[in-house]
C-alpha atoms as a PDB file:
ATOM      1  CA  UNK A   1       0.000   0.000   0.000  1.00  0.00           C
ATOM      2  CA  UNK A   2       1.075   3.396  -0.929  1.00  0.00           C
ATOM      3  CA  UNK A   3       2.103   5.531   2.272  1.00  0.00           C
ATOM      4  CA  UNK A   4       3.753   8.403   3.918  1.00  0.00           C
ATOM      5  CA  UNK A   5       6.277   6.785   6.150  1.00  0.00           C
ATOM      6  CA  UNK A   6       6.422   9.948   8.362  1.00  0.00           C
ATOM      7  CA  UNK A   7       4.092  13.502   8.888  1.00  0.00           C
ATOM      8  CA  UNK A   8       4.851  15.160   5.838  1.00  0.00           C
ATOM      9  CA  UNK A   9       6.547  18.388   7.383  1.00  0.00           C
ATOM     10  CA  UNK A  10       4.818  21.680   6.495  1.00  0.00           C
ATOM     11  CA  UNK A  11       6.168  24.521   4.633  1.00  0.00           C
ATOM     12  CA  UNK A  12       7.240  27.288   6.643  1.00  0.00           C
ATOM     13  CA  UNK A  13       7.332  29.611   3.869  1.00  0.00           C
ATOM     14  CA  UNK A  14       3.983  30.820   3.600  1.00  0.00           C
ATOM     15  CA  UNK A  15       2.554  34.532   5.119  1.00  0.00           C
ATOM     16  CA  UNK A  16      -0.697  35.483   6.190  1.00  0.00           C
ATOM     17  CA  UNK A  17      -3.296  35.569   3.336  1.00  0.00           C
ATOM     18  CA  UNK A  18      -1.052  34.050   1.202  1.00  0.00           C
ATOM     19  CA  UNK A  19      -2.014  31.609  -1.677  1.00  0.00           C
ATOM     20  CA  UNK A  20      -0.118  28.302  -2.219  1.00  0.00           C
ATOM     21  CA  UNK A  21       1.322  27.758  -6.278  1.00  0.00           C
ATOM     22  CA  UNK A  22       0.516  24.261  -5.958  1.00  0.00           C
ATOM     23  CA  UNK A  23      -1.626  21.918  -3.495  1.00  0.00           C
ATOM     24  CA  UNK A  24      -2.009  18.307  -4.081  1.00  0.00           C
ATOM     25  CA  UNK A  25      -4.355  16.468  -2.148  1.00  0.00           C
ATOM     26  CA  UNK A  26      -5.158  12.822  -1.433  1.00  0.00           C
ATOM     27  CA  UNK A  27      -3.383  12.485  -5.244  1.00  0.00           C
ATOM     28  CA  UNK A  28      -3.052   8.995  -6.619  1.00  0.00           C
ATOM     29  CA  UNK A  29      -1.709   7.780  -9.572  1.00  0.00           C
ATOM     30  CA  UNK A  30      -2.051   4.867 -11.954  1.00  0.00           C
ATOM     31  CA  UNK A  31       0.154   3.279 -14.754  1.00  0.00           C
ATOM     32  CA  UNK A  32      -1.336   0.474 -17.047  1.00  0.00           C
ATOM     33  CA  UNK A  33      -2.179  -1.739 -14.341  1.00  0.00           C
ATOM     34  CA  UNK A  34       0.296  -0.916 -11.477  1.00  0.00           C
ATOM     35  CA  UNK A  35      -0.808   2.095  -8.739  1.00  0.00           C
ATOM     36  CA  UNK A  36       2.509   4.524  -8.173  1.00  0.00           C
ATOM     37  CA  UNK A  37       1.422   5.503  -5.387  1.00  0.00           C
ATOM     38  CA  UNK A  38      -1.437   7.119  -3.777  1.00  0.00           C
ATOM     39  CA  UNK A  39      -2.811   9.238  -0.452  1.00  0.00           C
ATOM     40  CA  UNK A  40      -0.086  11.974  -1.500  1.00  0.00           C
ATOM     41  CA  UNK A  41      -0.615  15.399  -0.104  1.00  0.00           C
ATOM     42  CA  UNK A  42       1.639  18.569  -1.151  1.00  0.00           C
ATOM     43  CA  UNK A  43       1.302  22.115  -0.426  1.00  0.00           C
ATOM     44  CA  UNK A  44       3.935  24.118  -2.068  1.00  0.00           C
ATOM     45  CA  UNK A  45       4.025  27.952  -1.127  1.00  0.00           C
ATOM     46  CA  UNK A  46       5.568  30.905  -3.213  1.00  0.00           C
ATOM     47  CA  UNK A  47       9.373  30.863  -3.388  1.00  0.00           C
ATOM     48  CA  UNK A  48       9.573  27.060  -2.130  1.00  0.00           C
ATOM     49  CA  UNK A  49      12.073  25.046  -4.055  1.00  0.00           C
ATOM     50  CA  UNK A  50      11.084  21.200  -3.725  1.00  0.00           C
ATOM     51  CA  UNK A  51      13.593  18.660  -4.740  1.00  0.00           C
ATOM     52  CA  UNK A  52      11.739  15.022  -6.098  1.00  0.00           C
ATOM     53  CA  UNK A  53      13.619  12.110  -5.777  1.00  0.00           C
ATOM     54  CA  UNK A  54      13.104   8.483  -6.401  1.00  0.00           C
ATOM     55  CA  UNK A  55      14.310   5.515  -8.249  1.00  0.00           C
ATOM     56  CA  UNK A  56      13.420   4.645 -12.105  1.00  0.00           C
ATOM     57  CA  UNK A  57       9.689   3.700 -12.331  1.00  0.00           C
ATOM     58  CA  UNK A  58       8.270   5.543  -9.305  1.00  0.00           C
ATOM     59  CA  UNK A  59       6.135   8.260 -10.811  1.00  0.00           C
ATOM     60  CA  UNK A  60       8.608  11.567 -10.840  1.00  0.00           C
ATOM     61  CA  UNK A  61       7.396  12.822 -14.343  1.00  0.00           C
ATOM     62  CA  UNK A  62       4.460  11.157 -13.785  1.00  0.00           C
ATOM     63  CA  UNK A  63       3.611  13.528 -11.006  1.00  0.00           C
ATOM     64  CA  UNK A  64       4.463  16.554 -13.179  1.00  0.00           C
ATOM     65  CA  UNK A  65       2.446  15.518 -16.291  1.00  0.00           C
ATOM     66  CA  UNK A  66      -0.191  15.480 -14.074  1.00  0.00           C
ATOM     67  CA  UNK A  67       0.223  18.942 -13.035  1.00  0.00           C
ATOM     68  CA  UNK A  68       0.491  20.365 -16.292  1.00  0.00           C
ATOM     69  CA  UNK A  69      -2.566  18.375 -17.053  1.00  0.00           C
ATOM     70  CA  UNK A  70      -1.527  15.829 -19.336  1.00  0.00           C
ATOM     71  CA  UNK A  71      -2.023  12.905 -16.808  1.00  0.00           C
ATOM     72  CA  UNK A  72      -5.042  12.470 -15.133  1.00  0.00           C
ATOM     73  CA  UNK A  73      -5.003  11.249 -11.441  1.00  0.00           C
ATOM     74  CA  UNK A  74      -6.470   8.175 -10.250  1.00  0.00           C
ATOM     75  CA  UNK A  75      -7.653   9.907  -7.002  1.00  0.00           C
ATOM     76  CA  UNK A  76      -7.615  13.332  -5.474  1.00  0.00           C
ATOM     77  CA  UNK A  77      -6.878  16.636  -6.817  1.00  0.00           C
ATOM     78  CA  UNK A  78      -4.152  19.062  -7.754  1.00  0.00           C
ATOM     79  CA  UNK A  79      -4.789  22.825  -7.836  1.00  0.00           C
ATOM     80  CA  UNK A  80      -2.052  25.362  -9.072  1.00  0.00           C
ATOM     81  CA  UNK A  81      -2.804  29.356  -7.574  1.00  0.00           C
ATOM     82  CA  UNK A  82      -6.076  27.974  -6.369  1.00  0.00           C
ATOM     83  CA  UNK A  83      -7.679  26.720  -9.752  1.00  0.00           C
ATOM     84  CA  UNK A  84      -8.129  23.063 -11.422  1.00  0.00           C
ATOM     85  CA  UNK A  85      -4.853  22.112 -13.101  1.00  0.00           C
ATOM     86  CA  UNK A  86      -5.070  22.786 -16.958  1.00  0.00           C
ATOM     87  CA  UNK A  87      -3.089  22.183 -20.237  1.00  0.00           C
ATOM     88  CA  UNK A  88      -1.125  25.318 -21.023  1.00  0.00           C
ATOM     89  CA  UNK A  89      -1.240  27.017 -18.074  1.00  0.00           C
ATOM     90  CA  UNK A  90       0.588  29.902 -18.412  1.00  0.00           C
ATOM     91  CA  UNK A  91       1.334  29.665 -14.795  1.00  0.00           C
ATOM     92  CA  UNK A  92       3.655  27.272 -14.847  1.00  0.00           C
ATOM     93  CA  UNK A  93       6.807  26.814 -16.759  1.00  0.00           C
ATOM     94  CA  UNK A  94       8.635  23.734 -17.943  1.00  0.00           C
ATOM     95  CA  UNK A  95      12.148  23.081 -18.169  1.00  0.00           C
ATOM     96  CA  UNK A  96      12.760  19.440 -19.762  1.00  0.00           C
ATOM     97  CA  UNK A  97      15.502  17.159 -19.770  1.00  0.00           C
ATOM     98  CA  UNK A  98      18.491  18.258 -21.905  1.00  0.00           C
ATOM     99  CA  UNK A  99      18.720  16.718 -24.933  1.00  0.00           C
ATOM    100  CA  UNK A 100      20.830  17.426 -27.807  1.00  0.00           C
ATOM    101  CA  UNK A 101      19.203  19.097 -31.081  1.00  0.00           C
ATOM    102  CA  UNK A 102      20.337  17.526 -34.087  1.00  0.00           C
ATOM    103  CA  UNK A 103      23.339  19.395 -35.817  1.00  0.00           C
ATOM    104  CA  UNK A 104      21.258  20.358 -38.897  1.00  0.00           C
ATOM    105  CA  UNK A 105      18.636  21.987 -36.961  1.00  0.00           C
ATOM    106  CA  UNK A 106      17.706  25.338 -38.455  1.00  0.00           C
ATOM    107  CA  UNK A 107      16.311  27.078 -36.217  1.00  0.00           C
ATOM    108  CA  UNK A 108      18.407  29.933 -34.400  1.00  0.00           C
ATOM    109  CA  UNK A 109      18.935  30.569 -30.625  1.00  0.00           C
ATOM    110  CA  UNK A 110      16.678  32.873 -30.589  1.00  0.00           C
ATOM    111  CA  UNK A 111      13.784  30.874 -32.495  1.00  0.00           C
ATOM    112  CA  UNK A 112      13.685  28.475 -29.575  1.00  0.00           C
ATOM    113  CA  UNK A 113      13.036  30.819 -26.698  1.00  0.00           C
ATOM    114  CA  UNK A 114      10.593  33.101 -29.246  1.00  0.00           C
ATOM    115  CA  UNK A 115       8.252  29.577 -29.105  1.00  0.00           C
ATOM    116  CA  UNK A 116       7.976  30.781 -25.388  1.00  0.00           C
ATOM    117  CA  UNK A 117       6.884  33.603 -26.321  1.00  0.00           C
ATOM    118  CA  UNK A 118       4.518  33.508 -28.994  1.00  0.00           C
ATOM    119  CA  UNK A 119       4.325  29.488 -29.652  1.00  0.00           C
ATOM    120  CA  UNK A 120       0.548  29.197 -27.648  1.00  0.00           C
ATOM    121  CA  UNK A 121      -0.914  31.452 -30.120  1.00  0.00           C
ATOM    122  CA  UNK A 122      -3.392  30.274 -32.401  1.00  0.00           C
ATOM    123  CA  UNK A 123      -2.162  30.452 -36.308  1.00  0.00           C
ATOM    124  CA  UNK A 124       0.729  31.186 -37.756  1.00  0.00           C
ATOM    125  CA  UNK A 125       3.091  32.372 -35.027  1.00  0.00           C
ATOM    126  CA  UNK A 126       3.414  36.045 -36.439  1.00  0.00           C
ATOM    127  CA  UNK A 127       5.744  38.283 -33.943  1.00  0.00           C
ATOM    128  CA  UNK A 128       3.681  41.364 -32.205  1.00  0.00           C
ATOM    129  CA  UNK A 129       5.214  44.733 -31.282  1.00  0.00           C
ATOM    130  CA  UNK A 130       7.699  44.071 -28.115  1.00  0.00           C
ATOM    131  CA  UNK A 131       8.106  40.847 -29.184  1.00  0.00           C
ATOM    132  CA  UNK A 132      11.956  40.811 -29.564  1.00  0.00           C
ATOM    133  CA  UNK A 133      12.464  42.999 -27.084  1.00  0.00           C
ATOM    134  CA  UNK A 134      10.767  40.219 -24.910  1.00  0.00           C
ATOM    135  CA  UNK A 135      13.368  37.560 -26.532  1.00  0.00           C
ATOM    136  CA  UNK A 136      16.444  39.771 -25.956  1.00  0.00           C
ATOM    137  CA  UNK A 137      15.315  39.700 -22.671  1.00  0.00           C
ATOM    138  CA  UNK A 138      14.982  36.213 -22.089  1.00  0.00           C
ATOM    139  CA  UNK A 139      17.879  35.486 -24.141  1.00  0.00           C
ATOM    140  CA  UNK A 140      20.345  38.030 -21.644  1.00  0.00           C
ATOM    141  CA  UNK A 141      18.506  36.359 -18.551  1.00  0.00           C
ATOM    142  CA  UNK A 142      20.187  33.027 -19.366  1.00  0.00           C
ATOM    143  CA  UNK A 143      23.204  33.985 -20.273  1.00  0.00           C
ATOM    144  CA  UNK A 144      22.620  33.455 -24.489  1.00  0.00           C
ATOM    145  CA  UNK A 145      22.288  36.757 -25.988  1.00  0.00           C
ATOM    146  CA  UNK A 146      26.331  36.279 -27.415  1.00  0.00           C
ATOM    147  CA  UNK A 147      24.544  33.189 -29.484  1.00  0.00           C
ATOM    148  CA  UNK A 148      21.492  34.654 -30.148  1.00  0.00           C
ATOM    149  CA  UNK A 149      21.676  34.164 -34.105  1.00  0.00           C
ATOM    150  CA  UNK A 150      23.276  31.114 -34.048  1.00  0.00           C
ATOM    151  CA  UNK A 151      21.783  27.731 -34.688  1.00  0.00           C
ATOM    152  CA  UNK A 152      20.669  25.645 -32.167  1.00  0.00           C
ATOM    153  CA  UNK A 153      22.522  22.498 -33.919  1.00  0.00           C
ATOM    154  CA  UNK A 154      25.796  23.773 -33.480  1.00  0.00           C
ATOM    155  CA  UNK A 155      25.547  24.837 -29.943  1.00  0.00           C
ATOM    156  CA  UNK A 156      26.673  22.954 -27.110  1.00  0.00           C
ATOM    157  CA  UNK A 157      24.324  20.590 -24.816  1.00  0.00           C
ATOM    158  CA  UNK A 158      24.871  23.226 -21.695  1.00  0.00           C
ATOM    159  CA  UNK A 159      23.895  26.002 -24.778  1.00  0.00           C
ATOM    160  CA  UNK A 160      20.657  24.747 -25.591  1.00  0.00           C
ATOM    161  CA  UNK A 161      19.684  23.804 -22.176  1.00  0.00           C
ATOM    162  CA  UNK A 162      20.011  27.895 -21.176  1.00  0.00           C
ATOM    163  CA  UNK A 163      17.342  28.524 -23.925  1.00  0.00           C
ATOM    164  CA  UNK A 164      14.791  25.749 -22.759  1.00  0.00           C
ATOM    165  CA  UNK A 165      14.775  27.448 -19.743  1.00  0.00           C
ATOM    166  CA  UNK A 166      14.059  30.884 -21.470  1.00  0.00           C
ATOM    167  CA  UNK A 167      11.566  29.179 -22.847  1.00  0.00           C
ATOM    168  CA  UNK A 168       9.890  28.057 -19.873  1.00  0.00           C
ATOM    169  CA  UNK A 169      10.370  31.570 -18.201  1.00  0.00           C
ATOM    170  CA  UNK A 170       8.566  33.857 -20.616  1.00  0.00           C
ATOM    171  CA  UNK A 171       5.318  34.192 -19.298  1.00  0.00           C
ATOM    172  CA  UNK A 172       6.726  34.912 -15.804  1.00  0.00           C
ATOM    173  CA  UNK A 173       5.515  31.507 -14.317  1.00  0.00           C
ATOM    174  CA  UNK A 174       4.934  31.157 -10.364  1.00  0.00           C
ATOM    175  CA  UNK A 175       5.702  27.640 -10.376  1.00  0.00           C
ATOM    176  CA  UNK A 176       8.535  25.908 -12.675  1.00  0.00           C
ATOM    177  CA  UNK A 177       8.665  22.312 -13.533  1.00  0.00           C
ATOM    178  CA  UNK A 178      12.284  20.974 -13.598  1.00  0.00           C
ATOM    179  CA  UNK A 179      12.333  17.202 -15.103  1.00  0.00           C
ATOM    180  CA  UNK A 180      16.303  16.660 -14.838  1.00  0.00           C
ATOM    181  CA  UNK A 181      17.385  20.013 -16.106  1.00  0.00           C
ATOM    182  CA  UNK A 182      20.954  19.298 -15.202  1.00  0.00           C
ATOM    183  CA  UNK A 183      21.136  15.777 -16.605  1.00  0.00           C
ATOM    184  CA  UNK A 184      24.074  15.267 -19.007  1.00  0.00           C
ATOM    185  CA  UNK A 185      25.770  18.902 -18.687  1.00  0.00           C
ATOM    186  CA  UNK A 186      29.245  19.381 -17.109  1.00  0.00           C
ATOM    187  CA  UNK A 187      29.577  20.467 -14.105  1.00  0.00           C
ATOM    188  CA  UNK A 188      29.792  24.558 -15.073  1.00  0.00           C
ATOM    189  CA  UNK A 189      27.088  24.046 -16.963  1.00  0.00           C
ATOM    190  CA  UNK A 190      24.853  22.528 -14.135  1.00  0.00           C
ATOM    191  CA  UNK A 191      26.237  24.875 -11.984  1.00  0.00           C
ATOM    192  CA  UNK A 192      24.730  27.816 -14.576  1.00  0.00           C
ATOM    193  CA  UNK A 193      21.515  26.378 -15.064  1.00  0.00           C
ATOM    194  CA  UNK A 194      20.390  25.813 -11.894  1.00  0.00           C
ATOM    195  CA  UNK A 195      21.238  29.635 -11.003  1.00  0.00           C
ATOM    196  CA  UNK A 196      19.233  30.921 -13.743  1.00  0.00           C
ATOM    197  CA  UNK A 197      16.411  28.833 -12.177  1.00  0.00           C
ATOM    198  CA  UNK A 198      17.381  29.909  -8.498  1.00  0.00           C
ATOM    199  CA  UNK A 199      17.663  33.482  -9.677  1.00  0.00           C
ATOM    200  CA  UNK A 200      13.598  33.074 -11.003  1.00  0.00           C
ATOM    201  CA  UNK A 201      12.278  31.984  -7.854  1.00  0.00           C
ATOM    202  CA  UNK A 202      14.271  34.852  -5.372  1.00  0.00           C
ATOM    203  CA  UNK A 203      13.254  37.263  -7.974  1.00  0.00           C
ATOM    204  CA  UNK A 204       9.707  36.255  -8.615  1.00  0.00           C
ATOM    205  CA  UNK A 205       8.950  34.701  -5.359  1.00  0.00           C
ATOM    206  CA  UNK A 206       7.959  31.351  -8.215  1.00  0.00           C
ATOM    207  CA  UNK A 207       7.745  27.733  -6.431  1.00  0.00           C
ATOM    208  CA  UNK A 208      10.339  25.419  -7.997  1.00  0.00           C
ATOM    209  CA  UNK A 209       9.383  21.495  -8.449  1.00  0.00           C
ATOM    210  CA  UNK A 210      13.164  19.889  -9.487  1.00  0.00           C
ATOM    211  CA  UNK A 211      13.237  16.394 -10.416  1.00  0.00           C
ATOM    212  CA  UNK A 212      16.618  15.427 -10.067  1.00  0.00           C
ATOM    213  CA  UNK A 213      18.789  11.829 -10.180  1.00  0.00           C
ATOM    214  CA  UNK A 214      21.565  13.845  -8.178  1.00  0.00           C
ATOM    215  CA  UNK A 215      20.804  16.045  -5.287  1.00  0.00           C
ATOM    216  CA  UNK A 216      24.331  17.489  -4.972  1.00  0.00           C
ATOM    217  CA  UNK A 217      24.371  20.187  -6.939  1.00  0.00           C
ATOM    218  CA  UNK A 218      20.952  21.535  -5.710  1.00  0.00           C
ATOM    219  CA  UNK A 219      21.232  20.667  -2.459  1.00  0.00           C
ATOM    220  CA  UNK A 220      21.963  24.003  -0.490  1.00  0.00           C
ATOM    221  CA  UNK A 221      19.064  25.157  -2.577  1.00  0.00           C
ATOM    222  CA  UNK A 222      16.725  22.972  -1.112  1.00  0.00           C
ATOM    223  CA  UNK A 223      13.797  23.460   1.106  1.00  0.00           C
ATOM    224  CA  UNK A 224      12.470  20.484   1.294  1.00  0.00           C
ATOM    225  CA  UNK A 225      12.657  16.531  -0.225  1.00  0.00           C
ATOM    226  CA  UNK A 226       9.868  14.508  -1.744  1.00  0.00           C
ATOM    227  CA  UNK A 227      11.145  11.227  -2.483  1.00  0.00           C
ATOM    228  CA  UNK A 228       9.305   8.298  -3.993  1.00  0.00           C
ATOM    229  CA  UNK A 229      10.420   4.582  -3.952  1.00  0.00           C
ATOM    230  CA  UNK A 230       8.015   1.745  -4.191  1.00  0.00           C
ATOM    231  CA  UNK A 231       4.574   3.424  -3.913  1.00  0.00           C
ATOM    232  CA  UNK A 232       5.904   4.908  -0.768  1.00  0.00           C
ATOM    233  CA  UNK A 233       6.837   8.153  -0.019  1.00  0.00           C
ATOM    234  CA  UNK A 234       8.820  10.683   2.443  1.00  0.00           C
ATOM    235  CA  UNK A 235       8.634  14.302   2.630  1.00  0.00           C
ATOM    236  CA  UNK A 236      10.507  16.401   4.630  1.00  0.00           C
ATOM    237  CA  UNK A 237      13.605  18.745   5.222  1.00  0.00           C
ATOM    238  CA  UNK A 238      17.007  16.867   3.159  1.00  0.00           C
ATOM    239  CA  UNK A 239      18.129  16.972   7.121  1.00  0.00           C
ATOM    240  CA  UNK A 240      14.692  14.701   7.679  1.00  0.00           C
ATOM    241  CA  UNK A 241      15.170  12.926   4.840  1.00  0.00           C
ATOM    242  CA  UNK A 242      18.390  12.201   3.515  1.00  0.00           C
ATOM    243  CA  UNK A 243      19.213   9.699   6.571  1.00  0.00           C
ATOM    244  CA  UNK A 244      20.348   5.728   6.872  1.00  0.00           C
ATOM    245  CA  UNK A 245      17.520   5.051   8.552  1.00  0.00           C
ATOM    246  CA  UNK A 246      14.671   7.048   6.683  1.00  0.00           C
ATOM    247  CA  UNK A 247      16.266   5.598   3.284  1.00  0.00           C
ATOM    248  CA  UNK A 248      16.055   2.018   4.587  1.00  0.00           C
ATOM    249  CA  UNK A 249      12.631   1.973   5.529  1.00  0.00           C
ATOM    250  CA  UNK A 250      11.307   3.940   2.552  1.00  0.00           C
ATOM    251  CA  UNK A 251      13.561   0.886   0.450  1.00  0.00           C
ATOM    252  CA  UNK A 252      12.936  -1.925   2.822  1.00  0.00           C
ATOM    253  CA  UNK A 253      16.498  -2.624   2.632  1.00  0.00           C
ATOM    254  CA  UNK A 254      19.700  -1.377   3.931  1.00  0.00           C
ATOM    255  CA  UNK A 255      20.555   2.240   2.654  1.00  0.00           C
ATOM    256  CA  UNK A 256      23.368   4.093   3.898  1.00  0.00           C
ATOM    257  CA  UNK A 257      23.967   8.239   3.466  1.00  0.00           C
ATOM    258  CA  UNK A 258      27.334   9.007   3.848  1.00  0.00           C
ATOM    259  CA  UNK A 259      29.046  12.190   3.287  1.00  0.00           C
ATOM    260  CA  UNK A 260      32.761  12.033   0.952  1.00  0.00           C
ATOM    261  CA  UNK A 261      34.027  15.675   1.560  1.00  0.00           C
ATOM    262  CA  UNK A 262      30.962  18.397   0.560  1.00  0.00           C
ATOM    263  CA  UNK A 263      29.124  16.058  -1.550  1.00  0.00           C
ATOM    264  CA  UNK A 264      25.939  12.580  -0.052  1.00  0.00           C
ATOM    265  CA  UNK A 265      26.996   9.333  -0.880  1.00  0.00           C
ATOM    266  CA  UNK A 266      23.976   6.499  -1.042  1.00  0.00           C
ATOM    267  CA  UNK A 267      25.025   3.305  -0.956  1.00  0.00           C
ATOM    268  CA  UNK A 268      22.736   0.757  -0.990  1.00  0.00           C
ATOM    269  CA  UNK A 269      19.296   2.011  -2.754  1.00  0.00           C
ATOM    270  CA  UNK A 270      18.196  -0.273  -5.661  1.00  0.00           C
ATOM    271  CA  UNK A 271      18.847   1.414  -8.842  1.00  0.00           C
ATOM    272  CA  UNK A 272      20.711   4.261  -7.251  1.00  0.00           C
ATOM    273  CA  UNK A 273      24.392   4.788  -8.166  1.00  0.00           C
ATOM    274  CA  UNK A 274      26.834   5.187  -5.668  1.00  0.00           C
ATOM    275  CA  UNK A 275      26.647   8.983  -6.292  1.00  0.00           C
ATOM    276  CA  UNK A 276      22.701   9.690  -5.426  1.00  0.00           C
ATOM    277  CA  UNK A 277      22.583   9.201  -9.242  1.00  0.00           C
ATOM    278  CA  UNK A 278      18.824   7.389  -9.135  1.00  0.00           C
ATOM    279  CA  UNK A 279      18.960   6.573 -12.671  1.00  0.00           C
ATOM    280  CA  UNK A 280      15.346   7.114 -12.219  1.00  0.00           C
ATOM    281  CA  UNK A 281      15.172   7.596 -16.385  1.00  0.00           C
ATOM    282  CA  UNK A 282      12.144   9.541 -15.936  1.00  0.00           C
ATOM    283  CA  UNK A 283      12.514  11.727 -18.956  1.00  0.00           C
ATOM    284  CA  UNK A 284      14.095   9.047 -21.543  1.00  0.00           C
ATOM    285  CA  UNK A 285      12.819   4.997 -20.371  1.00  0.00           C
ATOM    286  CA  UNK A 286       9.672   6.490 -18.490  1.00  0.00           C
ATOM    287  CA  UNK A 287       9.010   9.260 -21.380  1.00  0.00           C
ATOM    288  CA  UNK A 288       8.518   6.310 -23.726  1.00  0.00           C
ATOM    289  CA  UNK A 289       6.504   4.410 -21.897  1.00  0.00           C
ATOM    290  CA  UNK A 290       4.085   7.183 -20.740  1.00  0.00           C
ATOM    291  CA  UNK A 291       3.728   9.308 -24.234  1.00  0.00           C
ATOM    292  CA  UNK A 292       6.423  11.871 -22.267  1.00  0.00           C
ATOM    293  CA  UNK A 293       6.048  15.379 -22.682  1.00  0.00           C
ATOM    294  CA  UNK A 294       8.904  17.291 -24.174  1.00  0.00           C
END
């Protein structure tokens, strides 16, 4: 049975009159056959950056299709800034896993992050006045306005993962999606990303949902952990949660944390990598088998 092993600890972010971005409640999920996990409940308040964890299979991107409303639940309800979640919501952005364009991709730089701007329009995508200004915006934001004009093919993976998250950022959301952002970039280029994306929510006050195999490089962003395993789940600070013991009974077998100089070490989770590397595959395996959103 799906369960919270612990109270799931409360966010202490939230002011008086003030609206969560995103409450789940009593949310369950099915796939083919085979329930996730169910009886989940998650309020996430303005400026909250939530870290998801969990091994491959457990229901990571599952959990965000269903909050941009491409996944229905099997039980409960999600609400983002008080209202029924929806497809398109311009509420919430998306930042996908980075994958590289092919080299003979036409489009330029700039293309990519104008389909942020103007790509939910109905018809022929036709630029209005402030448009590029909008772009050059975006585009300086994340670091890419020196490769504005360039195509997207020849840039590098850590390149075109700056403009997805233009992309996602151009209607201002209050909540962004993060479905392994940082997967496959070096380490300068993780480190870049995920300060663009810190920089949005201290600036905006906007709720950040990262789904991440690796918690290391996010980790002293962190507010609090959600992590999945086996239709089971744990939420709490990564003090509550990233523990021996909360690990092994979440697993039902032996997990150790360990710390090698400023980075966790989990040794022991099934399909975890001695790293905190989940190889949760979320965004490629999972992607195929749920019709994954990209």
């Amino acid at each position: 049975m799906s369960a919270a092993l612990r109270p799931l600890s409360p966010s202490k972010r939230q002011g008086p009159g003030e609206r969560p971005i995103l409450e789940i409640e009593g949310a369950a999920l099915r796939r083919d056959d085979r329930e996730l996990w169910s009886g989940l409940d998650l309020t996430v308040e303005p400026g909250e950056f939530i870290a998801v964890l969990g091994p491959s299979g457990s229901g990571k991107t599952t959990l965000l299709r269903a909050i941009l409303g491409l996944q229905p639940l099997s039980g409960g309800r999600i609400r983002v800034a008080g209202q029924p979640v929806q497809r398109g919501n311009p509420r919430i952005g998306y930042i996908p896993q980075q994958r590289p364009l092919p080299p003979d991709t036409s489009m330029r730089a700039r293309d990519v992050v104008a389909l942020g701007v103007n790509g939910t329009r109905f018809g022929l995508p036709i630029p209005r006045r402030g448009d590029r200004a909008r772009v050059d915006a975006l585009l300086e934001g994340v670091g890419a306005s020196h490769y504005a004009d360039r195509r997207v093919g020849l840039l590098s993976g850590g390149e075109q993962q700056r403009l997805r998250v233009g992309q996602a950022l151009a209607d201002k959301p209050t909540l962004l999606l993060c479905d392994e952002p940082l997967s496959n970039l070096d380490l300068a280029n993780q480190v870049g990303v995920t300060e663009i994306i810190d920089r949005q929510r201290k600036q905006r006050d906007a709720a950040v949902l990262f789904v991440t195999h690796d918690i290391n490089p996010i980790l002293g962003r962190v507010d609090r952990i959600l992590y999945i395993a086996g239709g089971r789940f744990v939420l709490g600070t990564p003090d509550e949660v990233l523990q021996s013991r909360v690990l092994t009974d979440l697993y039902g077998t032996p997990v150790f944390v360990l710390r090698a100089g400023d980075r966790l070490v989990v040794v022991g989770a099934p399909d975890a990598e001695a790293h905190h590397e989940h190889h949760d595959h979320d965004a490629s395996a999972d992607s195929a088998n749920e019709g994954g959103f990209a």
